[in-house]
Protein backbone atom coordinates (compact mmCIF):
# COMPACT_ATOMS: atom_id res chain seq x y z
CA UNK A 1 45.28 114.88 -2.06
CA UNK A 2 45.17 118.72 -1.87
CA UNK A 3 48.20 121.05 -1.98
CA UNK A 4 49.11 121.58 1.21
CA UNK A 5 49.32 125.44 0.13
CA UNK A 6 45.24 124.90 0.20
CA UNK A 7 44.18 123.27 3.62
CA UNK A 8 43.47 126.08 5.64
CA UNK A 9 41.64 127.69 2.05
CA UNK A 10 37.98 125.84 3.02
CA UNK A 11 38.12 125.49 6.63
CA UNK A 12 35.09 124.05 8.36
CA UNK A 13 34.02 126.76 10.44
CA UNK A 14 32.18 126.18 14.41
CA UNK A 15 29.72 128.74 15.00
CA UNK A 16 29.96 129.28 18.71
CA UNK A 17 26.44 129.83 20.30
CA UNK A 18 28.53 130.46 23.88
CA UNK A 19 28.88 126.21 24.21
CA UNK A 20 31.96 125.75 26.76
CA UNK A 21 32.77 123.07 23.89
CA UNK A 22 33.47 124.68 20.89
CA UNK A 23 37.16 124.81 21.01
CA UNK A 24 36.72 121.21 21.12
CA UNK A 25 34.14 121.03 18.49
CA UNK A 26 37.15 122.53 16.39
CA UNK A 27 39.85 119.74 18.04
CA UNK A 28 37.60 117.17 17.12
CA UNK A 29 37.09 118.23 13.49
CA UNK A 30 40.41 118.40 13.12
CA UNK A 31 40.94 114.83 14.74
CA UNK A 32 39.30 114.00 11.66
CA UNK A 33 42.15 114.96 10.12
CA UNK A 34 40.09 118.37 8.66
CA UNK A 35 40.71 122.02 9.26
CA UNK A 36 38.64 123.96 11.39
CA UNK A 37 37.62 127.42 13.31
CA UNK A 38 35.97 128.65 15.38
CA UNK A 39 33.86 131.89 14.93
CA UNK A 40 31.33 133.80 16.99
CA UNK A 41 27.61 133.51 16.17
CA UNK A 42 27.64 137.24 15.75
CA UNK A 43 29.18 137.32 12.37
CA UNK A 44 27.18 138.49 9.33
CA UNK A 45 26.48 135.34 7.30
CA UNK A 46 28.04 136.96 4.34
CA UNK A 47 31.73 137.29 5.91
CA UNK A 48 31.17 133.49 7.04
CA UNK A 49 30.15 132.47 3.58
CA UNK A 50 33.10 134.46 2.27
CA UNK A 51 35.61 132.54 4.01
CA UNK A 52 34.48 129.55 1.44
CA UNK A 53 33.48 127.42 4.18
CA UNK A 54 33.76 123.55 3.39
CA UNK A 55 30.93 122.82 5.91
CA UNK A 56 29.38 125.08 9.37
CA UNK A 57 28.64 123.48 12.41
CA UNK A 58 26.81 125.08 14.65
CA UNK A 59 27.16 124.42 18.53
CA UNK A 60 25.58 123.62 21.46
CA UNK A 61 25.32 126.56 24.13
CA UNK A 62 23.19 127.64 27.53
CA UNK A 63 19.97 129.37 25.98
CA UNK A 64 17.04 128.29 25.10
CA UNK A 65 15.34 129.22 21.93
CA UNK A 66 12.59 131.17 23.54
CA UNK A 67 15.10 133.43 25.77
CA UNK A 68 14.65 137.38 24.81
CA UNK A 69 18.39 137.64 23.54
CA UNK A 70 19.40 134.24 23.01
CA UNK A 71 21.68 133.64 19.79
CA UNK A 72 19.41 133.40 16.38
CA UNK A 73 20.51 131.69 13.53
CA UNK A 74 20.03 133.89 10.04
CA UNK A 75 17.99 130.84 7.78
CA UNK A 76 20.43 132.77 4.91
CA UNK A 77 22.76 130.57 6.19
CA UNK A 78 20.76 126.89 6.01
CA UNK A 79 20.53 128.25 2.53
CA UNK A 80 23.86 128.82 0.94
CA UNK A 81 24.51 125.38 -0.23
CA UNK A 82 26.94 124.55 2.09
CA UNK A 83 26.69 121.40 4.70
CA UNK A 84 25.52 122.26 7.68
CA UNK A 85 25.84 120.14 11.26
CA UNK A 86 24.08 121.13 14.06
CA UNK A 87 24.46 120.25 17.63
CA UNK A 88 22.45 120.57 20.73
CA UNK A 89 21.29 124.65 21.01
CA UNK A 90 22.76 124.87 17.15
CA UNK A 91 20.30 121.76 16.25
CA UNK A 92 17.50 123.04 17.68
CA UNK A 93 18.06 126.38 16.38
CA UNK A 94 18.54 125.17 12.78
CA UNK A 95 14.98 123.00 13.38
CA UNK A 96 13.11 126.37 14.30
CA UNK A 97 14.72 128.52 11.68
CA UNK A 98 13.91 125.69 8.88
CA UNK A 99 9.87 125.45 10.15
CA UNK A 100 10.11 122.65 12.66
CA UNK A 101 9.04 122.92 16.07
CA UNK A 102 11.00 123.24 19.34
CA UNK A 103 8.95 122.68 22.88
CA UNK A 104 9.80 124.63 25.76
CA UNK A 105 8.69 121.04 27.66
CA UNK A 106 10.30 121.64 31.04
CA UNK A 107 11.53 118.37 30.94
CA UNK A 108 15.09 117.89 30.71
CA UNK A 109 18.01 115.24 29.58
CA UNK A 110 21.29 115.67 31.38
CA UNK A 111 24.23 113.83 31.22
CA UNK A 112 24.47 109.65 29.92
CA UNK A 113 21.29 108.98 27.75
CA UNK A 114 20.30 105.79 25.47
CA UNK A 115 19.56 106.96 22.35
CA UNK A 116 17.74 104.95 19.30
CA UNK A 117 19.10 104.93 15.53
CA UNK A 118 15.76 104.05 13.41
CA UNK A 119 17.88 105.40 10.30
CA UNK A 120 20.80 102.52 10.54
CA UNK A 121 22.19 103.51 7.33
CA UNK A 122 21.95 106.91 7.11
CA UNK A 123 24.87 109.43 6.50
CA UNK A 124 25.35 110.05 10.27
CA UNK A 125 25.13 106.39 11.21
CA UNK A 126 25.90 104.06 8.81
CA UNK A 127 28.32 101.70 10.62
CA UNK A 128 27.33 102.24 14.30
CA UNK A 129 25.23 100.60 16.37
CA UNK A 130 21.75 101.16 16.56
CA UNK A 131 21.86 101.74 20.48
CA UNK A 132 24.08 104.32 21.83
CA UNK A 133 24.88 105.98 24.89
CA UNK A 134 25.10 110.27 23.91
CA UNK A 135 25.68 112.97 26.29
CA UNK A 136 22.71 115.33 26.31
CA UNK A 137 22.53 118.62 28.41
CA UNK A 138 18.96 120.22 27.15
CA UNK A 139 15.03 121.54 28.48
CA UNK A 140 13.94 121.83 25.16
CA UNK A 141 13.42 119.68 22.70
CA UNK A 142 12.61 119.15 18.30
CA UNK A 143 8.88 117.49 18.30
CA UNK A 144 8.21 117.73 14.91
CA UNK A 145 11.27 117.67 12.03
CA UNK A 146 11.25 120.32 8.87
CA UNK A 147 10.04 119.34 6.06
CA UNK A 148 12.37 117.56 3.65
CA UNK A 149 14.15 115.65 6.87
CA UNK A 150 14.12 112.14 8.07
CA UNK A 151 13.95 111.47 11.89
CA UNK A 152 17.44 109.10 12.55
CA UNK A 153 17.82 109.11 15.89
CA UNK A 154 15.33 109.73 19.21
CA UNK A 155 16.14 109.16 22.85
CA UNK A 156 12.94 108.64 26.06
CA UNK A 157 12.24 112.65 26.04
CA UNK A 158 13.17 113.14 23.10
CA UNK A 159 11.01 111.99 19.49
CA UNK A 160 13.25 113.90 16.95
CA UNK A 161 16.81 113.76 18.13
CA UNK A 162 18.62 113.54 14.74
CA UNK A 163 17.59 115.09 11.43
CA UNK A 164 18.77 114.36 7.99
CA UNK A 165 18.80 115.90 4.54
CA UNK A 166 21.31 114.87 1.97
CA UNK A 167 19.47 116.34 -0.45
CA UNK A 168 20.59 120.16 1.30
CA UNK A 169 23.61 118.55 3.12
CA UNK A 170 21.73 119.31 6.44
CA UNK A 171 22.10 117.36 9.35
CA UNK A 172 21.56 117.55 13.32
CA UNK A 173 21.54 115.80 17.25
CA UNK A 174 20.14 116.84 20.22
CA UNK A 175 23.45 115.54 21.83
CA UNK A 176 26.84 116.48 21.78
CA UNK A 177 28.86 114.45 19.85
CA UNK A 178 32.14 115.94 20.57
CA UNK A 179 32.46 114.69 24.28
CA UNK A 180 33.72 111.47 24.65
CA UNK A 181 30.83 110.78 27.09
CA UNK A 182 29.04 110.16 23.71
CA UNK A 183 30.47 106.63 22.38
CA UNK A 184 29.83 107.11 18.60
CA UNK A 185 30.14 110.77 18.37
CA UNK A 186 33.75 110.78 16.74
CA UNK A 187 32.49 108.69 14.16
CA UNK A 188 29.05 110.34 14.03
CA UNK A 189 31.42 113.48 13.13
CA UNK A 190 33.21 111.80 10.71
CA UNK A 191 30.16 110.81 8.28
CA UNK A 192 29.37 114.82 8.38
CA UNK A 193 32.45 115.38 7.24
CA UNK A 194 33.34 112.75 4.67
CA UNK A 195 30.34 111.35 3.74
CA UNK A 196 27.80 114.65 4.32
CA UNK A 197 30.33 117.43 3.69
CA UNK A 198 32.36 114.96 1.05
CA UNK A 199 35.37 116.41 2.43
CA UNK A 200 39.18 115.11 2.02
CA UNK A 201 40.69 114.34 4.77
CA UNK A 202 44.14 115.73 4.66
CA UNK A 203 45.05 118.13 7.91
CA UNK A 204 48.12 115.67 8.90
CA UNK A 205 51.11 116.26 11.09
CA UNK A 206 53.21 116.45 7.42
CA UNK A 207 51.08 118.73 5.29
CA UNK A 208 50.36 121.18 8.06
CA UNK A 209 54.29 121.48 8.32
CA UNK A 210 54.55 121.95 4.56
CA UNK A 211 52.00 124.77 4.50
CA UNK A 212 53.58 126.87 7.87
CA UNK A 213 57.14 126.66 6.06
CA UNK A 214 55.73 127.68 3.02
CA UNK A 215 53.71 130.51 5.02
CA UNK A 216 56.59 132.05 7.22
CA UNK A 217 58.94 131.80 3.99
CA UNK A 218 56.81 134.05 1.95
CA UNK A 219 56.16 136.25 5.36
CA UNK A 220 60.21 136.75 6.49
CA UNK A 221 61.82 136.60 2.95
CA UNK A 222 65.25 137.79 3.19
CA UNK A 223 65.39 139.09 6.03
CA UNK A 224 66.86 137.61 9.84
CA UNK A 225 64.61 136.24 12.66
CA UNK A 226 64.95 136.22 16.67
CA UNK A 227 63.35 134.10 18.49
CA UNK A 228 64.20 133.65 22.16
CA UNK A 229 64.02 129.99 22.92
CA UNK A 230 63.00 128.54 26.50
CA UNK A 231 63.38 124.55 25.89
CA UNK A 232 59.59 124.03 26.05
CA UNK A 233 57.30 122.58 23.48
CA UNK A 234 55.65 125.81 22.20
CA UNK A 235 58.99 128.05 21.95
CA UNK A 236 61.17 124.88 20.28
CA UNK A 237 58.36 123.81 17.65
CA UNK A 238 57.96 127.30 16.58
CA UNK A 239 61.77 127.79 16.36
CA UNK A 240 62.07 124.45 13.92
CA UNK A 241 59.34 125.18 11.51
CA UNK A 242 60.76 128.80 11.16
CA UNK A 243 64.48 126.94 10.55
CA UNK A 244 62.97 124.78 8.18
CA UNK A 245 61.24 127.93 6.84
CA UNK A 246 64.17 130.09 6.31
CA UNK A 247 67.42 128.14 7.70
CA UNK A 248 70.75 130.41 8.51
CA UNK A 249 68.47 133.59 9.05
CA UNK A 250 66.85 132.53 12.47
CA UNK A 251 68.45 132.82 15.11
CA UNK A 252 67.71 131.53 18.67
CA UNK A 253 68.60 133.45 21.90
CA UNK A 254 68.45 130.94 25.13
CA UNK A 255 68.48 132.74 28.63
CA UNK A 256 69.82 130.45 31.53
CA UNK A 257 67.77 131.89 34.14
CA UNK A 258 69.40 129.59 36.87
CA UNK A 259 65.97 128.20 37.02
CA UNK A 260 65.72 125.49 34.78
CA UNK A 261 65.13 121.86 36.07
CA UNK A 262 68.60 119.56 36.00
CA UNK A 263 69.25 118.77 32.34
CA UNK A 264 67.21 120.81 30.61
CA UNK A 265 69.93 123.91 29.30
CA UNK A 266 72.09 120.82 27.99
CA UNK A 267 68.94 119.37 26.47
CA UNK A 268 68.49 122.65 24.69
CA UNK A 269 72.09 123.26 24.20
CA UNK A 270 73.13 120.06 22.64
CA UNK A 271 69.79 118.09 22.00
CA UNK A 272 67.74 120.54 20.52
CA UNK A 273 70.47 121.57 18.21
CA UNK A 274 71.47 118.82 16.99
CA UNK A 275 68.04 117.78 16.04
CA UNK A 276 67.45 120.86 13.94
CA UNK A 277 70.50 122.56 13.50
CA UNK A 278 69.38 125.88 14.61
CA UNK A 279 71.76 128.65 15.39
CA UNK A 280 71.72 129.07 19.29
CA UNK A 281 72.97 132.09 21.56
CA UNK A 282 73.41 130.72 24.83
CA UNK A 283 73.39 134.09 27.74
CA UNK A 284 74.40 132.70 31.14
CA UNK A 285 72.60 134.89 33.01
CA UNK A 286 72.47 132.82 36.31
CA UNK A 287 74.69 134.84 38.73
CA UNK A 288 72.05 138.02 37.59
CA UNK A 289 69.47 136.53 38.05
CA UNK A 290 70.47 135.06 42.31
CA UNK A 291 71.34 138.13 42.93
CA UNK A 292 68.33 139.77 41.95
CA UNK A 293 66.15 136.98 43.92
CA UNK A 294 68.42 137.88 47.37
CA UNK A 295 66.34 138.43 50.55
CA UNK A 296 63.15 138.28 48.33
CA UNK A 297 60.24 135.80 50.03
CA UNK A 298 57.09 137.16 48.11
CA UNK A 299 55.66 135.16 45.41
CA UNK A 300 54.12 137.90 43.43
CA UNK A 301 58.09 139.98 43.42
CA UNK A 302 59.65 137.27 42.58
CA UNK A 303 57.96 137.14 40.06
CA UNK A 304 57.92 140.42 38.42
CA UNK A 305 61.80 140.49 39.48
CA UNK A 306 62.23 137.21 37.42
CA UNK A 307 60.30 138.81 34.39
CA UNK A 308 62.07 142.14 34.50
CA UNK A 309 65.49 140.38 34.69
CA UNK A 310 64.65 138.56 31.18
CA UNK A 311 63.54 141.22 29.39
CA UNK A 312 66.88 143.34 29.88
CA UNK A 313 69.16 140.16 29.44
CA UNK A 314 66.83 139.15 26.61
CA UNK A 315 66.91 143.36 24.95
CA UNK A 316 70.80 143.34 25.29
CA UNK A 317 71.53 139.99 23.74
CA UNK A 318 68.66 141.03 20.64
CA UNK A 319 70.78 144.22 20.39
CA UNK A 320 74.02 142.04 20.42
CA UNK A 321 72.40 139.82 17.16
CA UNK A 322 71.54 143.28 15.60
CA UNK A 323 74.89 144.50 16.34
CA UNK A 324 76.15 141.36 14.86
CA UNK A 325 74.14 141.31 11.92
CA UNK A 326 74.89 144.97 10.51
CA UNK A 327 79.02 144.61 10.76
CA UNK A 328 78.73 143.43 6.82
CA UNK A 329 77.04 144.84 4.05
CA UNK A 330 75.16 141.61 3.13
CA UNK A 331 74.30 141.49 6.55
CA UNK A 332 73.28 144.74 6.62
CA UNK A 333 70.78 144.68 4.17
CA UNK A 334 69.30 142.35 5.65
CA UNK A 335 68.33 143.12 9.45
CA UNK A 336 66.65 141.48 11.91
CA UNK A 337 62.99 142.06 11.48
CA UNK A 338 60.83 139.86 12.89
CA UNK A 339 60.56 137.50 16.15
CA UNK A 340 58.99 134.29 16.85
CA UNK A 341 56.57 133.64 19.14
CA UNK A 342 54.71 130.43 20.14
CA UNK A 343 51.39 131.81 20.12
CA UNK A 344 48.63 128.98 19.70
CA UNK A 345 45.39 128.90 18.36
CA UNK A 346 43.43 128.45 21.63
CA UNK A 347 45.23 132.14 22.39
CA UNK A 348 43.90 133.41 19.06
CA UNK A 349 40.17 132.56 20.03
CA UNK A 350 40.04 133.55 23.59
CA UNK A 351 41.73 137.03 22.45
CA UNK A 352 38.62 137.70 19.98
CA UNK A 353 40.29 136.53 17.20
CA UNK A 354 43.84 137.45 17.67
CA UNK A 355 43.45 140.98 16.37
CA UNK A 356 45.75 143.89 17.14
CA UNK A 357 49.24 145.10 17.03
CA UNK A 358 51.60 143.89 14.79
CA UNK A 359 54.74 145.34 16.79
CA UNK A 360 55.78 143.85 20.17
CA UNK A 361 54.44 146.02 23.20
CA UNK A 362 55.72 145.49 26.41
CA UNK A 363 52.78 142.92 27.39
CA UNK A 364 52.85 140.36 25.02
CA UNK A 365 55.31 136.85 25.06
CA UNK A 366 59.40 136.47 25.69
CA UNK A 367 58.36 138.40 29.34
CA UNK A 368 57.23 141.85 27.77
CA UNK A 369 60.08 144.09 25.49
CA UNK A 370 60.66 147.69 25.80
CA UNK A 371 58.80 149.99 23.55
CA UNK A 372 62.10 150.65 21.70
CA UNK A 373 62.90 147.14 20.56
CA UNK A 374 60.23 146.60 17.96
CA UNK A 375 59.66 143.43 15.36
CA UNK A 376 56.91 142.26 13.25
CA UNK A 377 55.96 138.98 14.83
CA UNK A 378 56.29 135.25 12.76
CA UNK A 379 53.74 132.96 14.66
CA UNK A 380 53.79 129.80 12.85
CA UNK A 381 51.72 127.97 15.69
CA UNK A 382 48.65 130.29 15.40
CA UNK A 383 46.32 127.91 13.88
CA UNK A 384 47.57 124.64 15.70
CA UNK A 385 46.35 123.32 19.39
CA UNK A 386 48.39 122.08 21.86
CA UNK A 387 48.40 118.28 21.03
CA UNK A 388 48.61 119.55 17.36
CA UNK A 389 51.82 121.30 18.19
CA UNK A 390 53.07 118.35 19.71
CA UNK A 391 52.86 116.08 16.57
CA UNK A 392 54.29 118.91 14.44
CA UNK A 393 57.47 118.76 16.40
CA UNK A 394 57.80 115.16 15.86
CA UNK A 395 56.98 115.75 12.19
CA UNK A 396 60.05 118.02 12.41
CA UNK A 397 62.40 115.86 14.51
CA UNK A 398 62.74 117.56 17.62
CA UNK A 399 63.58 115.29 20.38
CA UNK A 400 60.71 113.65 22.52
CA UNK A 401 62.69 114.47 25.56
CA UNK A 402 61.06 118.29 24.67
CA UNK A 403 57.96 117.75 22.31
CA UNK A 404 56.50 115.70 25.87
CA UNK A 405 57.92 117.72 28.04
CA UNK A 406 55.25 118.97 31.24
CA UNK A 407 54.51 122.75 31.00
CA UNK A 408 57.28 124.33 32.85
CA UNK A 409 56.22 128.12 33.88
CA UNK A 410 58.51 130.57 32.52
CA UNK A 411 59.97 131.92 36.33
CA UNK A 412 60.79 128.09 36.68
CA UNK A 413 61.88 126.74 40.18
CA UNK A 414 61.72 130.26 41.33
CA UNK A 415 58.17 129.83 42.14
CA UNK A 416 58.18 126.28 43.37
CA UNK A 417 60.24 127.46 46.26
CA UNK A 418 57.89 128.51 49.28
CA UNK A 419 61.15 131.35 50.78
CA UNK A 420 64.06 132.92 49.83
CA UNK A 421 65.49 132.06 45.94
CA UNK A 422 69.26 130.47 46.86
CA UNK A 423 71.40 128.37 44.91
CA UNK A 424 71.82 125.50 47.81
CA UNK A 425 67.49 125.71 47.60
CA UNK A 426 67.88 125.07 43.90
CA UNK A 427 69.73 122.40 44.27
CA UNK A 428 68.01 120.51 46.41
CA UNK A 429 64.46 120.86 44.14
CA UNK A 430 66.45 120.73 41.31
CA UNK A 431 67.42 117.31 42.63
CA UNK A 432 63.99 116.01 44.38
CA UNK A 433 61.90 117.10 40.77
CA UNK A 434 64.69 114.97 38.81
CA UNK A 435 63.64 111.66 40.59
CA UNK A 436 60.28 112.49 40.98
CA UNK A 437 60.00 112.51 36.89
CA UNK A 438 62.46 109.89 36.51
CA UNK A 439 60.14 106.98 38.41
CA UNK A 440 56.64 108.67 36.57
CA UNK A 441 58.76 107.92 32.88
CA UNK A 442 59.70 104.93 34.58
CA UNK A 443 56.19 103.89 35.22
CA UNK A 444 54.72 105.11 32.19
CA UNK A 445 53.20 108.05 33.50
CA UNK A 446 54.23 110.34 31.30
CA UNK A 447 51.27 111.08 29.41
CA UNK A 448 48.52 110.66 32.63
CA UNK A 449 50.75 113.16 33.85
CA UNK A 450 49.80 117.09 32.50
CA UNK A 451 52.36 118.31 34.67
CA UNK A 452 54.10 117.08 38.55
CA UNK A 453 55.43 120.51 40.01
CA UNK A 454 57.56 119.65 43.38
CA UNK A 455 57.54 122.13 46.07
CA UNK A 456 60.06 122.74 48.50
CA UNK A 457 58.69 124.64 51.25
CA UNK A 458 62.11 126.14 51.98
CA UNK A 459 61.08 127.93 55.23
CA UNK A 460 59.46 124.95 56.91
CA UNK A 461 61.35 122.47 58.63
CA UNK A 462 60.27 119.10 60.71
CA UNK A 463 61.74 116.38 62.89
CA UNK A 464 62.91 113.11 60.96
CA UNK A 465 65.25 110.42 61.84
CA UNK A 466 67.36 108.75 59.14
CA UNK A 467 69.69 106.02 60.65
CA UNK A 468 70.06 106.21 64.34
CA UNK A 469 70.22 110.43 64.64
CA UNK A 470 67.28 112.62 64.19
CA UNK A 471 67.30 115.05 61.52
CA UNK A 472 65.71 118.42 61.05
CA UNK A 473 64.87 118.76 57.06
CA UNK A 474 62.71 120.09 54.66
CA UNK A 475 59.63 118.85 53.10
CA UNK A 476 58.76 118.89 49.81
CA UNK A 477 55.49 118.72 48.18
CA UNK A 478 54.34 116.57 44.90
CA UNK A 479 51.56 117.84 42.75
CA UNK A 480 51.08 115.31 39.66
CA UNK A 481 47.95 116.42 37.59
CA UNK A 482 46.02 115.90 34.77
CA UNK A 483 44.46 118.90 32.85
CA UNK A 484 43.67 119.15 29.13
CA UNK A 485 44.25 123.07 28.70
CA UNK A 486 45.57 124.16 32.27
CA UNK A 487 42.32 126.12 32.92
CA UNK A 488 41.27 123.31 34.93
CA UNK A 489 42.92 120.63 36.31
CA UNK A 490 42.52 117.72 38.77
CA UNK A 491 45.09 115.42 40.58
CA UNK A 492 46.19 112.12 39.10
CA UNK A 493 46.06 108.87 41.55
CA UNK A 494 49.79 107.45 41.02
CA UNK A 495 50.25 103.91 42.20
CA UNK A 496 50.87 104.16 45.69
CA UNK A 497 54.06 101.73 45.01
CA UNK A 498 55.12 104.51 42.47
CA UNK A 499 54.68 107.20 45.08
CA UNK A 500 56.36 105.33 47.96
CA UNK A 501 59.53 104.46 45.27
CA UNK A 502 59.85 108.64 44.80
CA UNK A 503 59.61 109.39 48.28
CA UNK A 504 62.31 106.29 49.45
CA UNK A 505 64.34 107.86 46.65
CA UNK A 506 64.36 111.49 47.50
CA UNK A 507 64.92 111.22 51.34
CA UNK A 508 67.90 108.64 51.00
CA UNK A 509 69.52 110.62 48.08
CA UNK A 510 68.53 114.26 49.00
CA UNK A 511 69.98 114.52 52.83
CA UNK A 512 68.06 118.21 53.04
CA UNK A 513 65.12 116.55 53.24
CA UNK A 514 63.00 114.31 55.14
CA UNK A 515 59.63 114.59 54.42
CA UNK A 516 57.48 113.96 50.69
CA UNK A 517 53.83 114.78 50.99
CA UNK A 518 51.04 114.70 48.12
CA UNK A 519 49.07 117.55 47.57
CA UNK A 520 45.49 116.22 46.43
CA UNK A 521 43.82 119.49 45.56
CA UNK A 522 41.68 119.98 42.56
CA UNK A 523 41.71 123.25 40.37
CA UNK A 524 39.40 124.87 40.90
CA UNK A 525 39.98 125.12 44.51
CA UNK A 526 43.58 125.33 44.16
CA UNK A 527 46.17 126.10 41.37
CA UNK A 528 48.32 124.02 39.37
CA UNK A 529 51.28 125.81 40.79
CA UNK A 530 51.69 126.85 44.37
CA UNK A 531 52.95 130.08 43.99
């Protein structure tokens, strides 16, 4: 087994023709328990072959071959000696470039297709079934293979749909195998990697931790680290790998807004702690914070009010660990530098690589800093995705109770109140959201679940009855859904005995209101959130 010092050395890398997959090219490589990036199809071949690639895969993406414009593939790189997997547009764009021929037919495969294997045990499919359903989303098509390749695979419109060469370590399909619409295509994947690519399968929950301790203990050295800590997934993982990293010099700053949902400063306070033994600053900032929300109805103020109030609560109490820090000479020497933040990989690609500043600007994470509180930044999350992050923080032994938490947004029940921020309004959402997530655990739902935001529309009232006298309470909305990446998202059918259990449950124990409703609104049109 490698060093773990060496698993990000050969990553495979995704060349990204503009496929809305290739992020998940990159998850799927790495389900495969091998490190991977993604890179655009404009770099030079020599600073992709620099990187030491293990193996390149190239992606699908919306061109055709023929477009003026559309993405070429330099043949340099089909001729490096390193394995090469090419999907959809990046198949048919390694056929052309090698002296096969793609025809702009007209016809076109979309969606669920039967494909053939006539090369049972080849690299690509040896073990698999020699029908399978693939997802194809193509008008052109490979007629005739290069020279040097066997024909695997073909579907009805298409005669060469998978190419071979172990002899290069060049393969290809028409499909995409890294939708799960294709029923082989994990394992398709897999024979690229270990049995074309011959590569070692070692990215694990474990070594990736080893590696990001050893990173961000050569990055901090002596010096102290902030981190301001908000109970969620991203924030807590990052703050226990940089513990484990460099122990008694982190420090964690946790701001209770007033916001949070019932439990959740205790599960930070004592859970969290105790799990990693972290040093933890609690600021109870909730009296600040209610009295900045007074009188204020509009979603978009609130919001900026909510963010303004954390960064000066967040600047005095990193002044109060600097403070703290230089009253001894050790101490002095050595002064808090750098702060943590949960950036993840997904945020690397979609900023063009994750290029820029090194110094905190008033934009970036923990709500934006003033221009006169500078540190370096430690982002020990930078390479890992979501679900990645979420086995790393098991790996580390924070509690479930946050590693599964839903995404929370960071101006908390704020937003989910439709009116006027109040502490009698907190309480009652703060109230409704606890049983609405305590019968979803109950029913298992935890992990159909992305996230359930409940609503109280504070400024609407209706006519109930409860007992024998007629009431005049609030509703409250509930908006379970399931998204992968919170781009897009669509809303989860709970049992309708599940449902009817939360709604019996929040009208007899929350007396404010009398009404539940289910929102059943996709995203796109709507958002996750309703403010």
């Amino acid at each position: 087994m490698s060093h773990p010092h060496d698993l990000q050395a050969r990553p495979v890398l995704v060349v990204d023709f503009g496929a809305q997959y290739a992020q998940l090219i990159a998850r799927r490589v790495r389900e495969a328990r091998v490190y991977s990036e993604v890179v655009p199809h404009t770099v030079a071949v020599a600073d992709v072959l620099a990187r030491n690639p293990a193996a390149i895969i190239l992606s699908g993406g919306p061109s055709s071959v023929y477009e003026d414009g559309a993405p070429r593939l330099d043949p340099d790189l089909l001729d490096a000696g390193v394995p090469v997997f090419g999907m959809c547009y990046g198949f048919q764009s390694m056929a052309q470039a090698l002296g096969g021929t793609v025809e702009h037919t007209g016809a076109r495969e979309y969606g669920k297709t039967d494909a053939s294997i006539t090369g049972p045990d080849s690299t690509l499919f040896a073990g698999q079934p020699t029908s399978q359903v693939v997802w194809m989303s193509h008008g052109d098509c490979v007629s005739e293979a290069p020279e040097g390749f066997a024909v695997t695979a073909t579907t009805h419109g298409t005669p060469v749909a998978a190419i071979e060469d172990d002899e290069r370590r060049l393969y290809g399909v028409q499909w995409h195998p890294e939708v799960l619409h294709s029923e082989q295509g994990q394992r398709v994947l897999e024979n690229f990697l270990w049995k074309g690519a011959r590569i070692e399968p070692v990215w694990t929950a474990g070594n990736v931790v080893d590696e990001i301790v050893e990173s961000v203990r050569g990055q901090v050295g002596s010096d102290r680290v902030l981190c301001a800590l908000s109970g969620g997934v991203d924030s807590s993982v990052a703050a226990a790998l940089v513990q484990q990293a460099v122990g008694d010099q982190l420090t964690c700053v946790f701001v209770d807004h007033g916001l949070l949902r019932e439990g959740e400063a205790l599960q930070v306070e004592q859970d969290f702690v105790e799990a990693t033994g972290v040093e933890l600053i609690v600021v109870d900032a909730r009296d600040r914070f209610l009295t900045a929300l007074a009188g204020i109805t509009d979603p978009e103020t609130k919001r900026k009010v909510i963010g303004e109030q954390f960064i000066r609560v967040f600047e005095q109490a990193a002044r109060d660990v600097v403070a703290r820090a230089g009253r001894s000479d050790s101490d002095a020497e050595h002064p808090v530098r750098w702060l943590v933040q949960g950036t993840l990989y997904p945020d690397v690609v979609e900023s063009g690589g994750g290029e820029g500043a090194a110094n905190i600007k008033s934009h970036h994470n923990v709500g934006g800093l003033p221009d006169d509180l500078q540190f370096s930044l430690v982002e020990p999350l930078r390479t890992l995705f979501k679900d990645e992050v979420r086995q790393v923080g098991l790996e580390l032994g924070v509690p479930e109770t946050i590693v599964w938490r839903q995404p929370f947004p960071g101006p908390g029940l704020g937003i989910r109140i439709i009116g006027e921020v109040s502490a009698p309004r907190l309480a009652i959402l703060r109230r409704a959201d606890a049983i609405a997530r305590e019968e979803l655990t109950r029913a298992g739902l935890d992990r159909d679940v992305w996230q359930c935001p409940v609503v109280l529309l504070a400024d609407v009232r209706s006519v109930g009855v409860q007992g024998d006298g007629r009431t005049y309470g609030h509703p409250v909305v509930l908006r379970p859904v399931a998204s992968e990446d919170a781009m897009t998202a669509d809303w989860v059918h709970v049992p309708y005995d599940v449902l009817a259990t939360i709604s019996t449950r929040i009208t007899n124990e929350v007396p404010e209101v009398n009404r539940v409703v289910l929102d059943v609104t996709s995203k796109p049109p709507g958002t996750i959130e309703w403010e």
